[in-house]
Protein backbone atom coordinates (compact mmCIF):
# COMPACT_ATOMS: atom_id res chain seq x y z
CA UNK A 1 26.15 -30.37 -2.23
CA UNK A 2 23.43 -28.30 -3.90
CA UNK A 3 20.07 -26.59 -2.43
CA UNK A 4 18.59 -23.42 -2.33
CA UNK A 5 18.74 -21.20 0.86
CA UNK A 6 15.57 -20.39 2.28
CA UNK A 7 15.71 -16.48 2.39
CA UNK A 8 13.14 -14.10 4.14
CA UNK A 9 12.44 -10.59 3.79
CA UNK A 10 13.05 -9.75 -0.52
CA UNK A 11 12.83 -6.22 -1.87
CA UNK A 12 12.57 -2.56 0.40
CA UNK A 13 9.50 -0.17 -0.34
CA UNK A 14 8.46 2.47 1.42
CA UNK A 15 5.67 2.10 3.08
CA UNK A 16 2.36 4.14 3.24
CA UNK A 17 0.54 4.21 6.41
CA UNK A 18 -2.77 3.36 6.80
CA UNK A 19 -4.93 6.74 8.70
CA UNK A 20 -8.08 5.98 10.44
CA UNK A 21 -10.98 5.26 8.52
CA UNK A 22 -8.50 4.29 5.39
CA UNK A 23 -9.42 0.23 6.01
CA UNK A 24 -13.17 -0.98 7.02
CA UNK A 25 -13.11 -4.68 7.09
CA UNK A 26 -11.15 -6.18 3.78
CA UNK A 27 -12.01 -2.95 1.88
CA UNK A 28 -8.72 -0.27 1.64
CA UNK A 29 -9.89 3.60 0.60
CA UNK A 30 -6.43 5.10 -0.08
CA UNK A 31 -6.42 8.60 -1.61
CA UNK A 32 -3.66 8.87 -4.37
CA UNK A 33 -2.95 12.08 -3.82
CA UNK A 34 -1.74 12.05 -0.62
CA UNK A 35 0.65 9.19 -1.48
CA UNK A 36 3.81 9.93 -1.77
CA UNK A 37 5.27 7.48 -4.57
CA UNK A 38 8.87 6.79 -5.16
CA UNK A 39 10.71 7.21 -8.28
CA UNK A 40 10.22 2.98 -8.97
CA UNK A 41 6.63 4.39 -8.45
CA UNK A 42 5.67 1.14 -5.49
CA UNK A 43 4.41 2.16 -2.20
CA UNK A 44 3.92 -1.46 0.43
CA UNK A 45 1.37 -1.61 2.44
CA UNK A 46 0.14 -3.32 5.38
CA UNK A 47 -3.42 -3.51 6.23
CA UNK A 48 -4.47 -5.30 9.65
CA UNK A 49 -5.78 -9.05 9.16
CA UNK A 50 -5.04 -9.11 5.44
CA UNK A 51 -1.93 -9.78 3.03
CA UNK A 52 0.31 -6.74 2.84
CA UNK A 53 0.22 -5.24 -0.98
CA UNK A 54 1.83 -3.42 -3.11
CA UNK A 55 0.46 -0.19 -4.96
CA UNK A 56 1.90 1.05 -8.49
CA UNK A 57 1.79 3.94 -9.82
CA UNK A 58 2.21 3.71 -13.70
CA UNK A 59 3.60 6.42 -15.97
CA UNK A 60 0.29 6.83 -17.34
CA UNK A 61 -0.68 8.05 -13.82
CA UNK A 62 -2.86 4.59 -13.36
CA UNK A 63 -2.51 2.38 -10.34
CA UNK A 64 -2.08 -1.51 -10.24
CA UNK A 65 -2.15 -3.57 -6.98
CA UNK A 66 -0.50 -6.73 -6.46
CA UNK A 67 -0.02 -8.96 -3.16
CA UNK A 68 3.52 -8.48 -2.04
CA UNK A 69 4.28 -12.32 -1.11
CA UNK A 70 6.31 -14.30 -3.61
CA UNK A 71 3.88 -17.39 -3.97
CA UNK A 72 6.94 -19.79 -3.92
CA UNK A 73 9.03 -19.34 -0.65
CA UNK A 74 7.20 -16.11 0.29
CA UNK A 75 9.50 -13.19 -0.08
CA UNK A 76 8.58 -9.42 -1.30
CA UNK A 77 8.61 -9.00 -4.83
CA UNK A 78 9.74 -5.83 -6.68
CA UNK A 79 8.63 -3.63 -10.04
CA UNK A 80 10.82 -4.28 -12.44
CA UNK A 81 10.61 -1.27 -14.85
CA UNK A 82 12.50 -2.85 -18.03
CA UNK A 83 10.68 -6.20 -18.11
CA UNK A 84 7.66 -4.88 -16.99
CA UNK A 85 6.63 -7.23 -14.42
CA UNK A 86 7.05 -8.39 -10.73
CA UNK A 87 9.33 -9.95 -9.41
CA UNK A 88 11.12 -12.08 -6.82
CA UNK A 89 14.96 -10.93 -5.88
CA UNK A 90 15.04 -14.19 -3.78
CA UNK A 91 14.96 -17.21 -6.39
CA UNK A 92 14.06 -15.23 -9.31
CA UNK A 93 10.69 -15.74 -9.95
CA UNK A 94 8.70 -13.16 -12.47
CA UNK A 95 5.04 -12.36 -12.49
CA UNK A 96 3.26 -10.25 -15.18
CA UNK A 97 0.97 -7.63 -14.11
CA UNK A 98 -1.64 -9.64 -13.79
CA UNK A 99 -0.10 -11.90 -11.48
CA UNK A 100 0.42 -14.90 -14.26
CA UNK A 101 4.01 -16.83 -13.72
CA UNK A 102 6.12 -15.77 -16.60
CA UNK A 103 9.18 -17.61 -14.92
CA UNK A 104 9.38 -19.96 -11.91
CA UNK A 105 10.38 -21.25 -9.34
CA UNK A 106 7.18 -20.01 -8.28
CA UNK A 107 4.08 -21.86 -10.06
CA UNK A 108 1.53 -20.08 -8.22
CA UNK A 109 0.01 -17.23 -9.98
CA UNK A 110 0.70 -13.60 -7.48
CA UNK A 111 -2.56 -12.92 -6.22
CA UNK A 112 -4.06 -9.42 -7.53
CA UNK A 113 -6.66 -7.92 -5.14
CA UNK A 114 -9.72 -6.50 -7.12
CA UNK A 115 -8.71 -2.81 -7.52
CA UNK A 116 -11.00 0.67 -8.94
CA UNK A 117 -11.10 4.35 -8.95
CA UNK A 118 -13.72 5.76 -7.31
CA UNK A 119 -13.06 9.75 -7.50
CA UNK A 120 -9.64 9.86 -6.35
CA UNK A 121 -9.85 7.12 -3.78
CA UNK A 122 -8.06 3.66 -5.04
CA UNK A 123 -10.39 1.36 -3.89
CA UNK A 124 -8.75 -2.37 -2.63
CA UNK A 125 -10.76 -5.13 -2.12
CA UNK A 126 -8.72 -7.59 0.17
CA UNK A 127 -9.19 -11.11 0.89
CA UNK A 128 -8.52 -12.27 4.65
CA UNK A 129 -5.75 -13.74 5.81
């Protein structure tokens, strides 16, 4: 008998804390250099009454954002730094950076919050949950 186990949680980042004044409404003002980044370069985090996201810091010393929720069953999603894309250590599905499916399960593009630099502030426009 077949089926695919319904998993929750998906892959670990650390997680960068929102400070006071960092969130007004959907809008997210996080200043990069204060960030600590990990070597994978993905910091999660969790603003209050939107998705949580994830924040990349690129080799080129650019940042991408991406919602962290697998569109399929839910879980986190991870960088993965040789295929260049995100993706989903529950069932496998990939996203490119832009959030298009590049492999499913998941047939739901990964939303991608609209993202700018605005001196060294990345500035995150969420949508509300």
């Amino acid at each position: 008998m077949g089926g695919c186990a319904f998993l929750k949680g998906g892959a670990s980042h650390p997680q960068y804390a929102l400070a006071a004044g960092q969130q007004q409404d959907a809008t997210l003002r996080l200043p990069v250099s204060q960030m600590a980044f990990p070597p994978d370069g993905v910091l999660l985090v969790e603003p209050s009454g939107s998705p949580k996201v994830l924040v990349r810091k690129t080799l080129e010393g650019t940042y991408e954002v991406a919602t962290a929720k697998c569109t399929h069953w839910g879980c986190i999603v991870a960088w993965d730094a040789d295929k260049k894309c995100w993706s989903c250590p529950c069932h496998g599905s990939r996203f490119a950076p832009d959030g298009k499916v590049l492999e499913g399960p998941a047939s739901d593009p990964l939303p991608i919050p609209q993202h700018r630099m605005e001196g060294g502030l990345l500035v995150i426009e969420l949508q509300r949950a």
